[in-house]
N, C-alpha and C. Protein backbone atom coordinates (compact mmCIF):
# COMPACT_ATOMS: atom_id res chain seq x y z
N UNK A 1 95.48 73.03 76.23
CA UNK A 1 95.41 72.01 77.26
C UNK A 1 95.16 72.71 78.58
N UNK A 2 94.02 72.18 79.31
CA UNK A 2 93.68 72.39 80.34
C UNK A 2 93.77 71.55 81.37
N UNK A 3 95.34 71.82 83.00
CA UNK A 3 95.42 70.97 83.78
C UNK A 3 94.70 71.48 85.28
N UNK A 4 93.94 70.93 85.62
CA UNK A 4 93.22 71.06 86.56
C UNK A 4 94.28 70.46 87.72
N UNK A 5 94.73 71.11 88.81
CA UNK A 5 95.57 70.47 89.98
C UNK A 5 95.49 71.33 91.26
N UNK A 6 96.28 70.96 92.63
CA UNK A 6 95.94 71.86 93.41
C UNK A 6 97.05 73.06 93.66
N UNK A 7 97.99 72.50 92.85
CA UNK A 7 99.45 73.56 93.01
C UNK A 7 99.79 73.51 91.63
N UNK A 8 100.58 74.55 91.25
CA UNK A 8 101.21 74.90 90.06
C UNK A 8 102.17 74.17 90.01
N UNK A 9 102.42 73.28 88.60
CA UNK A 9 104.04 72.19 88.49
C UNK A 9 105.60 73.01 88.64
N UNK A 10 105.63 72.79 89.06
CA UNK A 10 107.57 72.98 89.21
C UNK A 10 108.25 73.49 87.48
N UNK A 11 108.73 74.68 87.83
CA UNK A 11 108.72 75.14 86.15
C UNK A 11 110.73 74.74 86.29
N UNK A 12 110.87 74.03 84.37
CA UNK A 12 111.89 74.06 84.14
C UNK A 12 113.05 75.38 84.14
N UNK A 13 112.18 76.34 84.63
CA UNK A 13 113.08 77.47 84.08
C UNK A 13 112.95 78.26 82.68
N UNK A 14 112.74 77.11 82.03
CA UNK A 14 112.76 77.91 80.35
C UNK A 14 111.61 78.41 80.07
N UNK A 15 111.64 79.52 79.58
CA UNK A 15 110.63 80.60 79.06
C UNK A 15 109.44 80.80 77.86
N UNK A 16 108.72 81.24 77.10
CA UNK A 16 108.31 81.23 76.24
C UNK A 16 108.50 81.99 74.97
N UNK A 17 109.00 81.50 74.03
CA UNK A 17 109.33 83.04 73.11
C UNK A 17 108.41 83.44 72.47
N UNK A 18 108.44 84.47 71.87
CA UNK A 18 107.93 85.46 71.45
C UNK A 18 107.24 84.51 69.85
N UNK A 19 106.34 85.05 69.27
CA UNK A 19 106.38 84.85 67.47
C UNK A 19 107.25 84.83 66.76
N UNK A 20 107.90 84.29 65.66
CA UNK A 20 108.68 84.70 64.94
C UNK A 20 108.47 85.73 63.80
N UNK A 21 109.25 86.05 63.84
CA UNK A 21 109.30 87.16 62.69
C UNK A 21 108.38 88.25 63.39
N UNK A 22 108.76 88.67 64.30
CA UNK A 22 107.49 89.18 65.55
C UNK A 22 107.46 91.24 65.35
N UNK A 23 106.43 91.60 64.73
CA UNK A 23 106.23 93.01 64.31
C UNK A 23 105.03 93.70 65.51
N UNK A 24 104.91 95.00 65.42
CA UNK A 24 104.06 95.51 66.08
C UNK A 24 102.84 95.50 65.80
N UNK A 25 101.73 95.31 66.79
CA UNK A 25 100.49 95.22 65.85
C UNK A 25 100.08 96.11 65.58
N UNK A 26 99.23 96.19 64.33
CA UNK A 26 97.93 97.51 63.78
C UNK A 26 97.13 97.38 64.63
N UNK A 27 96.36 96.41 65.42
CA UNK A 27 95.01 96.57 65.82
C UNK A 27 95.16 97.16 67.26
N UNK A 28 94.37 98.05 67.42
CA UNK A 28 94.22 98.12 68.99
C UNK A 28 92.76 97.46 69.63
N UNK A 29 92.86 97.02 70.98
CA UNK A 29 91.60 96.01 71.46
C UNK A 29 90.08 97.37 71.09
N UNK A 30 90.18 98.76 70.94
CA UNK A 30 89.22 98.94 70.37
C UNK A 30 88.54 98.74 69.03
N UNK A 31 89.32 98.76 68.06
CA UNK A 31 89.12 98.67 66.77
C UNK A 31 89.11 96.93 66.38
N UNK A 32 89.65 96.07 67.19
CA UNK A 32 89.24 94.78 67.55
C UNK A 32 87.78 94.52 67.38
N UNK A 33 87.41 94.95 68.57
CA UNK A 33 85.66 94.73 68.59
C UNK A 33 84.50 95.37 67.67
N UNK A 34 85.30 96.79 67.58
CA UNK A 34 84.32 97.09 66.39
C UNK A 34 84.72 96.91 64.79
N UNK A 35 85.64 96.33 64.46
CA UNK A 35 85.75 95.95 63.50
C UNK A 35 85.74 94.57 63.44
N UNK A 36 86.14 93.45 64.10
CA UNK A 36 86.55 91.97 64.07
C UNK A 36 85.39 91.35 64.64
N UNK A 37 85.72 91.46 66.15
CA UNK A 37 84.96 90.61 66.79
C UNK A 37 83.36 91.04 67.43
N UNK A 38 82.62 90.43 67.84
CA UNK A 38 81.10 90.94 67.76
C UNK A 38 80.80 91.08 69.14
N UNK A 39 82.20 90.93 70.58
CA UNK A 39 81.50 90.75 71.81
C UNK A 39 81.30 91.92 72.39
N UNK A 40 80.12 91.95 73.58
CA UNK A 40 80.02 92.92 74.14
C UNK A 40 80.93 93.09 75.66
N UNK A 41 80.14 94.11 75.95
CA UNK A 41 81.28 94.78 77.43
C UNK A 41 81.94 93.83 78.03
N UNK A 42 80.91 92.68 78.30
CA UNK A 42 81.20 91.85 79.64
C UNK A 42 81.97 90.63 79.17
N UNK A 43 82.46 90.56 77.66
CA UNK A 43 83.23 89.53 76.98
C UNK A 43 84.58 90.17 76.49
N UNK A 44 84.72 91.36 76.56
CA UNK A 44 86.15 92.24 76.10
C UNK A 44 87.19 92.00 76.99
N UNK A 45 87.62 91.17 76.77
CA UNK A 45 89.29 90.50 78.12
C UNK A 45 90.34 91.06 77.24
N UNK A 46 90.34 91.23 75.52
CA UNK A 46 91.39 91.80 74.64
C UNK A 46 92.12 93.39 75.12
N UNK A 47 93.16 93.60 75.93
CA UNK A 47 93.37 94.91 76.36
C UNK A 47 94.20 95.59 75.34
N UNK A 48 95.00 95.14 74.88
CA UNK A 48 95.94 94.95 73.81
C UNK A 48 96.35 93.74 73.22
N UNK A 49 96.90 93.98 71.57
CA UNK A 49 97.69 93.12 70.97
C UNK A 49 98.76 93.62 70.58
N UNK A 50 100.13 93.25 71.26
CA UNK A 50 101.28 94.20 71.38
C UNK A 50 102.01 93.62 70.15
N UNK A 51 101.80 92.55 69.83
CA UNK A 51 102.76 92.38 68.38
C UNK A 51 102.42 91.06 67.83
N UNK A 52 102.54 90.56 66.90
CA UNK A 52 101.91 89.67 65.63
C UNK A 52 103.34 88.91 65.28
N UNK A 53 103.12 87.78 64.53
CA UNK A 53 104.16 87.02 64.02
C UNK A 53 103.90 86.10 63.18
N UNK A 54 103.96 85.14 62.26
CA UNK A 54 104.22 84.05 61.68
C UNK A 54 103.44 83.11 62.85
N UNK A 55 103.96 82.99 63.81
CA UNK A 55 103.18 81.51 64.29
C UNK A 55 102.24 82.56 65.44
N UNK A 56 102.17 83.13 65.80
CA UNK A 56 101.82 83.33 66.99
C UNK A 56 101.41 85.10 67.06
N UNK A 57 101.41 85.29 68.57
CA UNK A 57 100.42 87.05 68.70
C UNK A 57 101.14 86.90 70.28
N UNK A 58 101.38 88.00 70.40
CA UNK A 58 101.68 88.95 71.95
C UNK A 58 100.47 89.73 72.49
N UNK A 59 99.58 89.31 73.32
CA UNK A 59 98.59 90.22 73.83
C UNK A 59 98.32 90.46 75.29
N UNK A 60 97.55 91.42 75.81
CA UNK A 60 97.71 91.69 76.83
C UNK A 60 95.88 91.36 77.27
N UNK A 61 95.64 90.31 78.39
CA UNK A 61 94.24 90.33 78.12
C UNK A 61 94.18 90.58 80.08
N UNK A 62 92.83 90.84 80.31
CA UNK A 62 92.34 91.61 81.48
C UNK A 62 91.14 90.60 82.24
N UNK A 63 91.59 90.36 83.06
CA UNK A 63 90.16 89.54 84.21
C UNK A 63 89.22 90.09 83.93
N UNK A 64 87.99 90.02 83.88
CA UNK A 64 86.81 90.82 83.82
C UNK A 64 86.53 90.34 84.78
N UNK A 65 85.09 91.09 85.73
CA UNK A 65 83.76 90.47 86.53
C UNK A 65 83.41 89.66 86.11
N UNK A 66 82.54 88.33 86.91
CA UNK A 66 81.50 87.58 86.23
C UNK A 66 80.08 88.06 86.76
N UNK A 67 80.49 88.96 87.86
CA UNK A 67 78.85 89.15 88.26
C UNK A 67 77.61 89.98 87.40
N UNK A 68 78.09 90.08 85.94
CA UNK A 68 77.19 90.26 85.17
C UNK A 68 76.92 89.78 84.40
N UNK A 69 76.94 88.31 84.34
CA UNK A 69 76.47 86.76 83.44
C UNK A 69 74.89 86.90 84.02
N UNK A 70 74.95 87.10 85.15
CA UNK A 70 73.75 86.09 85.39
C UNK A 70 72.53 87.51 86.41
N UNK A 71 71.42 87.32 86.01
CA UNK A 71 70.43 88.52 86.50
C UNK A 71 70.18 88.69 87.97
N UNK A 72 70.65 87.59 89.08
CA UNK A 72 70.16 87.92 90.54
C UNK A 72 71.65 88.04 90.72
N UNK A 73 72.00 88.12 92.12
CA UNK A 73 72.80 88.52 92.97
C UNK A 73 73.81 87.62 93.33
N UNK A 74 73.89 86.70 92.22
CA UNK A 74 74.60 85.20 92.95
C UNK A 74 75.95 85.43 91.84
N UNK A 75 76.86 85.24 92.57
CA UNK A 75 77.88 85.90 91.79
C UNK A 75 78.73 84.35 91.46
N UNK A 76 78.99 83.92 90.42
CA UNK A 76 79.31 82.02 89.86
C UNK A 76 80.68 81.57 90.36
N UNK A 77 80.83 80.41 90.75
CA UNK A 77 82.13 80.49 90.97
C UNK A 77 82.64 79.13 90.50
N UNK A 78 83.17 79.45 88.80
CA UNK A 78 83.56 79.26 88.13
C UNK A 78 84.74 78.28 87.92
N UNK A 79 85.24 77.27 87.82
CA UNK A 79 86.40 76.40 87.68
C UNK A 79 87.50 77.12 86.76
N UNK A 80 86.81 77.50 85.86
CA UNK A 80 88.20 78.41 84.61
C UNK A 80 87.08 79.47 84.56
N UNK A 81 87.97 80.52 84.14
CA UNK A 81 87.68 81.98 83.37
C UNK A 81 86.72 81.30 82.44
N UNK A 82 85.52 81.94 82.11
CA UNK A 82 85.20 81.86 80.85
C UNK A 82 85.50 83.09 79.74
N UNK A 83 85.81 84.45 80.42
CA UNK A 83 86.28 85.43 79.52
C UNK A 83 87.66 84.75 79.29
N UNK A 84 88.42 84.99 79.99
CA UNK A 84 90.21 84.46 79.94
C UNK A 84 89.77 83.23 78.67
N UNK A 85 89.42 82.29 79.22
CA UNK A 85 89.15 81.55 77.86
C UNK A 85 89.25 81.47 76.29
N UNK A 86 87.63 82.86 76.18
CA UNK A 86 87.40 82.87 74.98
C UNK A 86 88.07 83.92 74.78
N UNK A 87 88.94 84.95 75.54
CA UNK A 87 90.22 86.28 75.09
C UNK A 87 91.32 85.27 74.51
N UNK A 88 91.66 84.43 74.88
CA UNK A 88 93.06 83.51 74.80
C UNK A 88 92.77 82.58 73.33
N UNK A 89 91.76 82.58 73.41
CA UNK A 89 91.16 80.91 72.15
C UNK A 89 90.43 81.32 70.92
């Protein structure tokens, strides 16, 4: 779910947990791309995946540039990440 607003909501306090049954991962974000996934430089937001679970994954993902989407000098300015996006989804 994506909320578009001009301020961040008022947080209850309560936190997010972790995966259950939550282990360390095998993969590191290099062996990610060349083994799993097919993206190149300017799509790699995966920095790490610090641990795995039953429902869920712990990862560590990275802003990239966008000013190398597009071939002139106009650098996009974007409503959401599209790396953050497709690193997260």
């Amino acid at each position: 779910v994506v909320v578009l607003a001009d301020e961040y909501p008022t947080s209850d306090g309560r936190r997010i947990s972790g995966p259950t049954e939550a282990r360390p991962s095998r993969w590191t974000s290099d062996r990610l791309y060349a083994d799993v996934m097919f993206h190149g430089p300017a799509w790699q937001g995966v920095k790490a995946i610090e641990s795995t679970g039953r429902d869920g994954i712990i990862a560590r993902l990275e802003r990239l540039p966008a000013d190398r989407f597009f071939d002139d000098a106009m650098v996009p300015n974007f409503v959401l990440d599209p790396v953050a996006l497709d690193a997260a989804g």
